[in-house]
C-alpha atoms as a PDB file:
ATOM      1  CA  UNK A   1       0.000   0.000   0.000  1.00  0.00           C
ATOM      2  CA  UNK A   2       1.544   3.861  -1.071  1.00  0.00           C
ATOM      3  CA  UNK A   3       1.920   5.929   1.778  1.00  0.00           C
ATOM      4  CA  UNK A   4      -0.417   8.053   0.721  1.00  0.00           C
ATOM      5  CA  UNK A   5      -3.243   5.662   1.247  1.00  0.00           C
ATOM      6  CA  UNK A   6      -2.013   4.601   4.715  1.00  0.00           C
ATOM      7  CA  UNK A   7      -2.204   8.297   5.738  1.00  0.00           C
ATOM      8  CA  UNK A   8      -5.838   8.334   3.948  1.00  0.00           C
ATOM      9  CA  UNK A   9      -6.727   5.439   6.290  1.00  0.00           C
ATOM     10  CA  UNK A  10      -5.164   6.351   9.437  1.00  0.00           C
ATOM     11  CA  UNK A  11      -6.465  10.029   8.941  1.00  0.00           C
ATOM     12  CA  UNK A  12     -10.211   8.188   8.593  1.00  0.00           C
ATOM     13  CA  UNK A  13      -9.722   6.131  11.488  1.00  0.00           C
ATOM     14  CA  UNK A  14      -9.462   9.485  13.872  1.00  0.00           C
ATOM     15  CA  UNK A  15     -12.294  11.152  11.794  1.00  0.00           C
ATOM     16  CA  UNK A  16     -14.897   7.976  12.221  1.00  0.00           C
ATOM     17  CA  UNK A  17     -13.495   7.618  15.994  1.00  0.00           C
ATOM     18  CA  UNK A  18     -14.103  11.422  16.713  1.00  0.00           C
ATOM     19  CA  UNK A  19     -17.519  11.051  14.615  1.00  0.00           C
ATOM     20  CA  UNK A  20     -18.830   8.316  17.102  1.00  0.00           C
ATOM     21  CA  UNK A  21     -17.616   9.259  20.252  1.00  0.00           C
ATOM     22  CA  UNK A  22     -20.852  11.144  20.912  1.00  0.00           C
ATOM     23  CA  UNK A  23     -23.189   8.313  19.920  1.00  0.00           C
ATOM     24  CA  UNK A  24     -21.038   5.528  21.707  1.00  0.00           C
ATOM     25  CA  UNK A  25     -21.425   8.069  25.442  1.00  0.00           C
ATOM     26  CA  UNK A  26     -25.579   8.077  24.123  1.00  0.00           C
ATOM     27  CA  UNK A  27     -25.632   4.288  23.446  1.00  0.00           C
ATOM     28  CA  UNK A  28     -23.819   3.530  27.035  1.00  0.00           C
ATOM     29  CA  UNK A  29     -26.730   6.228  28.685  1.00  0.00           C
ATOM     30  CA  UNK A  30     -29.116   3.523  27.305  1.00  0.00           C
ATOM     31  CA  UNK A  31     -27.636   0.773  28.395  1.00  0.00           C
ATOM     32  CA  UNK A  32     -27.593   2.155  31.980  1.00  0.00           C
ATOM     33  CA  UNK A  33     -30.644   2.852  32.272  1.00  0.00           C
ATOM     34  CA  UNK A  34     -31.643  -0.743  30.444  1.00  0.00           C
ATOM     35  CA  UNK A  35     -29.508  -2.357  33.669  1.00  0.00           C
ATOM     36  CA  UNK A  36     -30.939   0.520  36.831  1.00  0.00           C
ATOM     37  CA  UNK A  37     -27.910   2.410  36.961  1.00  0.00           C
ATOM     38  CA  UNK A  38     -29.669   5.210  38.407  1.00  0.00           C
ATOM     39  CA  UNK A  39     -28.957   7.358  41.721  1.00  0.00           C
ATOM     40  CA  UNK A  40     -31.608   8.793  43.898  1.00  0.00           C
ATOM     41  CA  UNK A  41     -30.299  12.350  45.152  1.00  0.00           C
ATOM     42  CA  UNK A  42     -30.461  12.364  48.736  1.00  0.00           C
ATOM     43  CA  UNK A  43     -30.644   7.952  48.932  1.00  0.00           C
ATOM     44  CA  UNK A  44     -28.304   5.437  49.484  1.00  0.00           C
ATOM     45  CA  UNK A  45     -29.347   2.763  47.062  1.00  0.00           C
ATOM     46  CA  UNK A  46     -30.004   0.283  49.817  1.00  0.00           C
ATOM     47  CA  UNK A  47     -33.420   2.059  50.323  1.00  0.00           C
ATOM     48  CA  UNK A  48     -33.835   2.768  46.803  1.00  0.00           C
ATOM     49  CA  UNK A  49     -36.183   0.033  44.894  1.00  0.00           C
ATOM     50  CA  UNK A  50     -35.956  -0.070  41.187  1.00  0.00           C
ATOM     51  CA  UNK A  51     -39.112  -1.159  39.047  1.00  0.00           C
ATOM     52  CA  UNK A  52     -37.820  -1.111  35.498  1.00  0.00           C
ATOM     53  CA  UNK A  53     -40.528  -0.461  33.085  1.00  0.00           C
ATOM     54  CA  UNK A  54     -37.674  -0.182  30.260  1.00  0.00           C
ATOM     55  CA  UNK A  55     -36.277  -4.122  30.904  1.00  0.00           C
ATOM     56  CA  UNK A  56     -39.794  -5.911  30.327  1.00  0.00           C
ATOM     57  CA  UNK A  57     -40.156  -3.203  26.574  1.00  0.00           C
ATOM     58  CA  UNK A  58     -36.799  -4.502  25.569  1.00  0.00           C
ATOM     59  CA  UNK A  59     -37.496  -8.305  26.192  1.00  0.00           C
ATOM     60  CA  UNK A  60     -41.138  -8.020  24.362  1.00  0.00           C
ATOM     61  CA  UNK A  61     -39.468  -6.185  21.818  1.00  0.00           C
ATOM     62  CA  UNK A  62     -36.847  -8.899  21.536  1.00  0.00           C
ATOM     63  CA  UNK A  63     -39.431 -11.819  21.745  1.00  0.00           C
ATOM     64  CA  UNK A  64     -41.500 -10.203  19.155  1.00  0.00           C
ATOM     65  CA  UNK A  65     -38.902 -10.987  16.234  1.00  0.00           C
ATOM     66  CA  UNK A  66     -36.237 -13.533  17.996  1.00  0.00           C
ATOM     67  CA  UNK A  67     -34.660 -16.278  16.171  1.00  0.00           C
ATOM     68  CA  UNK A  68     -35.614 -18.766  18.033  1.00  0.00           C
ATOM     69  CA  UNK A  69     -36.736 -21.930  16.124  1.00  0.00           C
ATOM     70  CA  UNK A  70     -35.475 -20.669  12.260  1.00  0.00           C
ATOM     71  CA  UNK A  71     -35.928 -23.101   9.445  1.00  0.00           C
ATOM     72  CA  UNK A  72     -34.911 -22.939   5.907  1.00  0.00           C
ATOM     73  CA  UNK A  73     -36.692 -24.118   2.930  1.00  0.00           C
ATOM     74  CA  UNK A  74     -35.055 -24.623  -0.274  1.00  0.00           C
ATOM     75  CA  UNK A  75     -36.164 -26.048  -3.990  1.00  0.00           C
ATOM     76  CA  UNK A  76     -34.405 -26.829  -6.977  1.00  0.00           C
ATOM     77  CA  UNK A  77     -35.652 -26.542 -10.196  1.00  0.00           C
ATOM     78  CA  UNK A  78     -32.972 -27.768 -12.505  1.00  0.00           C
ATOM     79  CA  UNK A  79     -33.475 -31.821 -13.741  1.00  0.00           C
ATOM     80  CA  UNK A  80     -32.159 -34.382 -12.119  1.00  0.00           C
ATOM     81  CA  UNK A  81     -31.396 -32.540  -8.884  1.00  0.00           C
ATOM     82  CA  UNK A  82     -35.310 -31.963  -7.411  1.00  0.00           C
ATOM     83  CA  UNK A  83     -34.913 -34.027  -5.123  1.00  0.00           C
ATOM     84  CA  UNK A  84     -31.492 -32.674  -4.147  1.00  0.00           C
ATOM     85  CA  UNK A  85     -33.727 -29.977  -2.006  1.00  0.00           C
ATOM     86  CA  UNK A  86     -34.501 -31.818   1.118  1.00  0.00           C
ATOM     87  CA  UNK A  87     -30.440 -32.511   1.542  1.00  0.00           C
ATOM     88  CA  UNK A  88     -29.388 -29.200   1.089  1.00  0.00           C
ATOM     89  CA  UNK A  89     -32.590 -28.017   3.217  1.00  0.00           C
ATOM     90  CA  UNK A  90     -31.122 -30.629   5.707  1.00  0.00           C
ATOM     91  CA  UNK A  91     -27.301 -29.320   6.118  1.00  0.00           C
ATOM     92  CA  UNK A  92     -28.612 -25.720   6.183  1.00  0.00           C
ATOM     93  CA  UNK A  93     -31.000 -26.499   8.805  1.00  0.00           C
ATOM     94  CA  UNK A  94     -28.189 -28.557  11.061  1.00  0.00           C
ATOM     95  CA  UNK A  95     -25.828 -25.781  10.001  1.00  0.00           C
ATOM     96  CA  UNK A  96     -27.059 -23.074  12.026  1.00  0.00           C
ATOM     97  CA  UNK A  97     -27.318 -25.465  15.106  1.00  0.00           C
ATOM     98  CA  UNK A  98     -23.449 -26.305  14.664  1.00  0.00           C
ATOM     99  CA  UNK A  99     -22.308 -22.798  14.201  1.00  0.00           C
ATOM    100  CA  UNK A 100     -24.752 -21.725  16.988  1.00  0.00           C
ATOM    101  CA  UNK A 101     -26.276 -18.970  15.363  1.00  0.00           C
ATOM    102  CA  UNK A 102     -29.091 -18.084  17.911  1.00  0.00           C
ATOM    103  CA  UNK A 103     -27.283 -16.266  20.816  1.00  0.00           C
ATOM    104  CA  UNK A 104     -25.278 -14.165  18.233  1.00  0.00           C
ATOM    105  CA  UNK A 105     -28.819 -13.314  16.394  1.00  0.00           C
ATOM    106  CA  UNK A 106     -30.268 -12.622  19.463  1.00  0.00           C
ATOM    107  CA  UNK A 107     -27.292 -10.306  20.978  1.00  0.00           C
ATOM    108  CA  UNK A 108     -27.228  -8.538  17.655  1.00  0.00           C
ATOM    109  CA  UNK A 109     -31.034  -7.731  17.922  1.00  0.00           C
ATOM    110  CA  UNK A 110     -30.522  -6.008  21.411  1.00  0.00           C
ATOM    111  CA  UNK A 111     -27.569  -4.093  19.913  1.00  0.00           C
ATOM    112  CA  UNK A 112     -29.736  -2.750  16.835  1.00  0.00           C
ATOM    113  CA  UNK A 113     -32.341  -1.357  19.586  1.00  0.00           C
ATOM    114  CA  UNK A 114     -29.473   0.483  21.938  1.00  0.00           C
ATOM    115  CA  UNK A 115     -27.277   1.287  19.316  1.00  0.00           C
ATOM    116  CA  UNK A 116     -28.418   1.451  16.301  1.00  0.00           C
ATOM    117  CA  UNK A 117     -27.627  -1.446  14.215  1.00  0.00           C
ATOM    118  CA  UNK A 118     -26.973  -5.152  15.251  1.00  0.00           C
ATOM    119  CA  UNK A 119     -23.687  -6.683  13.589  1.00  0.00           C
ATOM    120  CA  UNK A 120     -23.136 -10.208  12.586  1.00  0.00           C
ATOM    121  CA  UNK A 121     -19.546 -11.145  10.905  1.00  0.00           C
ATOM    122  CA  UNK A 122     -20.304 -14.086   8.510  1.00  0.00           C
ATOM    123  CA  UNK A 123     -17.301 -15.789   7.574  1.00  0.00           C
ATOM    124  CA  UNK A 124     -14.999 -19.543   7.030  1.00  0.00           C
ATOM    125  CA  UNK A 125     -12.579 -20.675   9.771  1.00  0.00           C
ATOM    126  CA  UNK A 126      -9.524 -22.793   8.361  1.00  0.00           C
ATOM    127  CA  UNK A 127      -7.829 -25.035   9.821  1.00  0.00           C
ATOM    128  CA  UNK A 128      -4.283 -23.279   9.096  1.00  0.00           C
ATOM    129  CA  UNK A 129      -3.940 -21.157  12.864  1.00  0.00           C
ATOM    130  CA  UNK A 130      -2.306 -18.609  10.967  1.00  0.00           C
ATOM    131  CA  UNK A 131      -5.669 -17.653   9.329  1.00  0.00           C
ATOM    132  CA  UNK A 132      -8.237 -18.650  11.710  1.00  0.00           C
ATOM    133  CA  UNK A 133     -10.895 -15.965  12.107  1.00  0.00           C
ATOM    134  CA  UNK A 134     -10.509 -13.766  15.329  1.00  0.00           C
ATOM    135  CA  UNK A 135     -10.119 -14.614  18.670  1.00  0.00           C
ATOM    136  CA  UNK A 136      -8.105 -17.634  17.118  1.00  0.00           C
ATOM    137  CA  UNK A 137      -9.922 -20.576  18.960  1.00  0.00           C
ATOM    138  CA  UNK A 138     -11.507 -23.709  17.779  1.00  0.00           C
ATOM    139  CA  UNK A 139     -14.647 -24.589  19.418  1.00  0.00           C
ATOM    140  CA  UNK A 140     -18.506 -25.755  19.226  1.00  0.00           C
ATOM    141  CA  UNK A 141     -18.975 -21.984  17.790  1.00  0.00           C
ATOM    142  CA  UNK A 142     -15.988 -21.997  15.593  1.00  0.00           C
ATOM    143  CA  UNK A 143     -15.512 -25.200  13.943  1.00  0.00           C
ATOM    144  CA  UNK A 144     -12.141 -26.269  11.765  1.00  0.00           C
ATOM    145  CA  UNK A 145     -12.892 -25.729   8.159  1.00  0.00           C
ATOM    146  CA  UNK A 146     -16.634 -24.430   8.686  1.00  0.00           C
ATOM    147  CA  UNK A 147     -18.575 -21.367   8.154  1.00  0.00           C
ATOM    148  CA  UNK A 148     -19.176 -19.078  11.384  1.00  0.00           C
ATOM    149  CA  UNK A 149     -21.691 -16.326  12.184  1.00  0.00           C
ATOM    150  CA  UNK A 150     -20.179 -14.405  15.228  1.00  0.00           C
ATOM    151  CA  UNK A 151     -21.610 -11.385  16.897  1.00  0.00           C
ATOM    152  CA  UNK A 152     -19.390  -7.897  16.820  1.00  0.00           C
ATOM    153  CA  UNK A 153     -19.553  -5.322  18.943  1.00  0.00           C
ATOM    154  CA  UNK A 154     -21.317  -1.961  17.833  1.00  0.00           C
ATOM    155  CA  UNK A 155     -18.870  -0.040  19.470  1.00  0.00           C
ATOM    156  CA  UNK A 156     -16.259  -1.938  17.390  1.00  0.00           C
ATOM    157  CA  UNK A 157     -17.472  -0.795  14.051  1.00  0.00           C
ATOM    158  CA  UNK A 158     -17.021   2.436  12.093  1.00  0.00           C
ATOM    159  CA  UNK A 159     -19.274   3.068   9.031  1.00  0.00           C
ATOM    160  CA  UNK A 160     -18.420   6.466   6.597  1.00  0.00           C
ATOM    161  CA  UNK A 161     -19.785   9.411   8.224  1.00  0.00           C
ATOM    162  CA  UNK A 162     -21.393  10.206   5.053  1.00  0.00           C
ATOM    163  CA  UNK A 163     -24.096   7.028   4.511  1.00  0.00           C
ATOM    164  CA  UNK A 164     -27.396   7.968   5.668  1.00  0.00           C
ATOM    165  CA  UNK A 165     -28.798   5.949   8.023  1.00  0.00           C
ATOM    166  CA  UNK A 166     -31.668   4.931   5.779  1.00  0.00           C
ATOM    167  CA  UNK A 167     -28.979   3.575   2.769  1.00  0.00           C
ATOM    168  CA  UNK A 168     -26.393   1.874   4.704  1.00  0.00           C
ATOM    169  CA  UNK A 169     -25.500  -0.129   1.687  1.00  0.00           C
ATOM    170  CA  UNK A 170     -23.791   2.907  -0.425  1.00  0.00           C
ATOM    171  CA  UNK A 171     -20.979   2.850   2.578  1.00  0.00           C
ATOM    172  CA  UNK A 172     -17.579   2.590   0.670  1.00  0.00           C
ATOM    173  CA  UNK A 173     -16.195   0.922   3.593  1.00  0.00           C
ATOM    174  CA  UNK A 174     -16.863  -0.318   6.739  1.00  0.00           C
ATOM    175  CA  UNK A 175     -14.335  -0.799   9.402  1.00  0.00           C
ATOM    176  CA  UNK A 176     -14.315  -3.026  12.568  1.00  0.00           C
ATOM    177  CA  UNK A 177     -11.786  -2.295  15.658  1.00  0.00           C
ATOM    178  CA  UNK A 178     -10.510  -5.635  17.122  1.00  0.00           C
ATOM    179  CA  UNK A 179      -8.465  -7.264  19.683  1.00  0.00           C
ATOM    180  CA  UNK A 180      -5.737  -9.830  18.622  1.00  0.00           C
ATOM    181  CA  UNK A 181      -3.584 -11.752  20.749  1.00  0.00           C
ATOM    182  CA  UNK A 182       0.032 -10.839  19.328  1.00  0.00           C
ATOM    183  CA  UNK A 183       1.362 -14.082  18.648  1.00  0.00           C
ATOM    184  CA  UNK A 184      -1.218 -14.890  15.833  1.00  0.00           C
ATOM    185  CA  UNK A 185      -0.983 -11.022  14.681  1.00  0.00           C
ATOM    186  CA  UNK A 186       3.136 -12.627  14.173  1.00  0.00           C
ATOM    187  CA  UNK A 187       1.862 -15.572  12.498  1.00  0.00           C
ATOM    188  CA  UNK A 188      -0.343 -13.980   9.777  1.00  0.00           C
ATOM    189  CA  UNK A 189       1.163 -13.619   6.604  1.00  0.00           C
ATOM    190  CA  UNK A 190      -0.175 -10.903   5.709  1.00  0.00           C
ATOM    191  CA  UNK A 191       1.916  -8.984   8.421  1.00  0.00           C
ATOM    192  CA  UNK A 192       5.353 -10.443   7.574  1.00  0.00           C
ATOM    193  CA  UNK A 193       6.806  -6.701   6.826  1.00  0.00           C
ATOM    194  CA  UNK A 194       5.087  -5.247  10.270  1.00  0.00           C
ATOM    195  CA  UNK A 195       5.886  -7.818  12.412  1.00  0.00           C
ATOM    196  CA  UNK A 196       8.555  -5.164  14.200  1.00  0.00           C
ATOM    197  CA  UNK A 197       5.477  -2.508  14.312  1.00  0.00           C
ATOM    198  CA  UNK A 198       3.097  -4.697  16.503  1.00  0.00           C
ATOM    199  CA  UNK A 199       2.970  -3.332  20.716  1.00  0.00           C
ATOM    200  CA  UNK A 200       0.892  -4.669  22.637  1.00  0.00           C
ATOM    201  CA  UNK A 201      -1.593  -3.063  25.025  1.00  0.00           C
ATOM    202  CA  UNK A 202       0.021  -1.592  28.164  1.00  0.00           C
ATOM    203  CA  UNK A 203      -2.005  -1.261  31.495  1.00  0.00           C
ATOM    204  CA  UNK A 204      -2.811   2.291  30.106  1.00  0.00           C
ATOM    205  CA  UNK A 205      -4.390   1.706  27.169  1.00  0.00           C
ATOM    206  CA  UNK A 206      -6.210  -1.800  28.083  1.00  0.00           C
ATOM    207  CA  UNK A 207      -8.496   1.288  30.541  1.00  0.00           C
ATOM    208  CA  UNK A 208     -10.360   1.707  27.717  1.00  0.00           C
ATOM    209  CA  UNK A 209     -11.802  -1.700  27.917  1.00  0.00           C
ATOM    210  CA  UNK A 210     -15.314  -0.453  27.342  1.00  0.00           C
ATOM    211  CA  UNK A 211     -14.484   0.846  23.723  1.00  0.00           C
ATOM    212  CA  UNK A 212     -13.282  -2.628  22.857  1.00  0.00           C
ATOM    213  CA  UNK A 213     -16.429  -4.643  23.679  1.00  0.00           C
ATOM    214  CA  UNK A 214     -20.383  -4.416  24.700  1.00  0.00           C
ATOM    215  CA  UNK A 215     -20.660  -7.263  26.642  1.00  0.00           C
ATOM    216  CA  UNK A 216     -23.638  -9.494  26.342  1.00  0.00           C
ATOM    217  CA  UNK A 217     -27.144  -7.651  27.821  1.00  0.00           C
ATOM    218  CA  UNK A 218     -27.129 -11.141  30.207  1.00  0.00           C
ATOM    219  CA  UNK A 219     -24.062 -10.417  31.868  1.00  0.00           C
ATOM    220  CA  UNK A 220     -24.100  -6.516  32.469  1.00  0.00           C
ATOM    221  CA  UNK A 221     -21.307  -5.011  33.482  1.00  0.00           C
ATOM    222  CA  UNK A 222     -18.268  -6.293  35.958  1.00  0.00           C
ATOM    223  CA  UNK A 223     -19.482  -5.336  39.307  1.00  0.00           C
ATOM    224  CA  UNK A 224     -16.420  -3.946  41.275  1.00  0.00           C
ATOM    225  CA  UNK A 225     -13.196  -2.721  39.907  1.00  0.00           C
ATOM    226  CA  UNK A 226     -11.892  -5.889  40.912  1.00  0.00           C
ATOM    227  CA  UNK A 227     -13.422  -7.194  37.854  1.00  0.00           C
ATOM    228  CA  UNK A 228     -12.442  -4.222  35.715  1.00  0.00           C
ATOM    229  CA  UNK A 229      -8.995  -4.304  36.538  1.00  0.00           C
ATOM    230  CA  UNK A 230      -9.055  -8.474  36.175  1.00  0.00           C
ATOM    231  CA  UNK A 231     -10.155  -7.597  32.791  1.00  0.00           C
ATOM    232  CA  UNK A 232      -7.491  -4.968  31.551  1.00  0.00           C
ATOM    233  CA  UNK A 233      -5.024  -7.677  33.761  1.00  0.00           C
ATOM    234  CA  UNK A 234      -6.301 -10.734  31.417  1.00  0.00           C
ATOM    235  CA  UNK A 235      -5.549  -8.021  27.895  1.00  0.00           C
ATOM    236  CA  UNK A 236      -1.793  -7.283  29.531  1.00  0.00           C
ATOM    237  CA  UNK A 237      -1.106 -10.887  30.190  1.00  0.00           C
ATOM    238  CA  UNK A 238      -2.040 -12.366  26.519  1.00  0.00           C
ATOM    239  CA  UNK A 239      -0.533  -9.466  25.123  1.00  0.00           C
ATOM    240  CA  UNK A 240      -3.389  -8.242  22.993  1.00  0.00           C
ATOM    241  CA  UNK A 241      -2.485  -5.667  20.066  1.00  0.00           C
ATOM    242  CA  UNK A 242      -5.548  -3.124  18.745  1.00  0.00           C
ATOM    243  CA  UNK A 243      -6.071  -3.643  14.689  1.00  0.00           C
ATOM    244  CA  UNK A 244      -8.417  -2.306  12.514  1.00  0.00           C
ATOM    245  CA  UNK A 245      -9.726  -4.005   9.926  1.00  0.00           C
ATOM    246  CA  UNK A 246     -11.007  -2.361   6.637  1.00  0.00           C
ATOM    247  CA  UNK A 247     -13.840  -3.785   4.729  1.00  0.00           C
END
């Protein structure tokens, strides 16, 4: 790449970041109130009692078009394959099961009503580490030489300031912020001239742990700083390096 279009990159990077700052401190408001963050003046929250009218709107809401028993029909028209349709409706059907598509669906739903839009990376995991698909880990969710669907973080994703939010699809690119343990960052290919380049995060910089991840609306939030710092501890000790990736 010239170094005219890393500049071009790296300047839209800061614009996109500056651009959603105020939307990512709006989308956390939400989310507070979604999990009774709220203070009483003048009440220590022992006396307070919460009754969330907010929680029961989002689960209806959520209910109302959850994926929770999908099926998919297919048909093929083209002789001597008609019958081909009930084996490819089959491996579709035990597809999604295997790459356990429902919590993602369902996470990404709850993301598109606190912030905007819901994101689901589609992708193929080989079975060559150096190119496995982010965070690098083979399991019931990622499977060797398999498609995945894999839920990403809204605050992890920068669209061009320019798209309307009506015509998302005239975006020229799209660009997701990740978290990548080092030693497969060293391993990719693709990096063999950078390797030198790659730091990973210091205590500092792991603070910002909520601008790497939304965690899952089950979970909520870590509960002391205990947890918090555990967190930013577990990014230090696997040595985790911030990429961006453009789409």
């Amino acid at each position: 790449m010239k170094k005219e279009d890393i500049q071009f990159w790296r300047d839209t990077i800061k614009n996109c970041e500056k651009f959603y700052k105020p939307k990512h401190e709006r989308w956390r408001k939400l989310i507070k109130l979604y999990n009774m963050e709220i203070e009483v003046p003048g009440m220590e929250n022992e006396f307070v009692v919460k009754v969330s009218r907010y929680f029961p709107l989002v689960r209806k809401l959520i209910a109302s078009i959850a994926f929770n028993y999908p099926r998919v029909f297919m048909s093929v028209d083209d002789e001597p394959f008609e019958f081909a349709s009930e084996a490819l409706e089959r491996f579709a059907n035990d597809s999604l099961e295997v790459m356990n598509v429902k919590p993602e669906v369902h996470q990404s739903i709850f993301d598109a009503l606190f912030c905007f839009r819901g994101w689901l990376k589609i992708g193929f995991n080989t079975a060559n580490n150096s190119e496995a698909e982010a965070p690098y880990i083979f399991n019931d969710a990622l499977e060797e030489d398999f498609c995945f669907v894999k839920r990403v973080s809204p605050f992890n994703i920068f669209v061009d300031p320019l798209v309307p939010p009506n015509d998302y699809g005239s975006s020229t690119y799209t660009i997701e912020k990740m978290l990548v343990p080092m030693e497969f960052a060293k391993a990719d290919p693709r990096f063999n001239q950078h390797k030198r380049q790659f730091v990973p995060l210091d205590a500092k910089e792991s603070d910002t742990v909520w601008d790497d991840m939304l965690v899952n609306f089950e979970n909520g939030e870590p509960d002391s700083a205990d947890e918090t710092d555990a967190i930013k501890e577990a990014k230090r000790l696997q040595k985790m390096v911030l990429l961006y990736e453009i789409h």
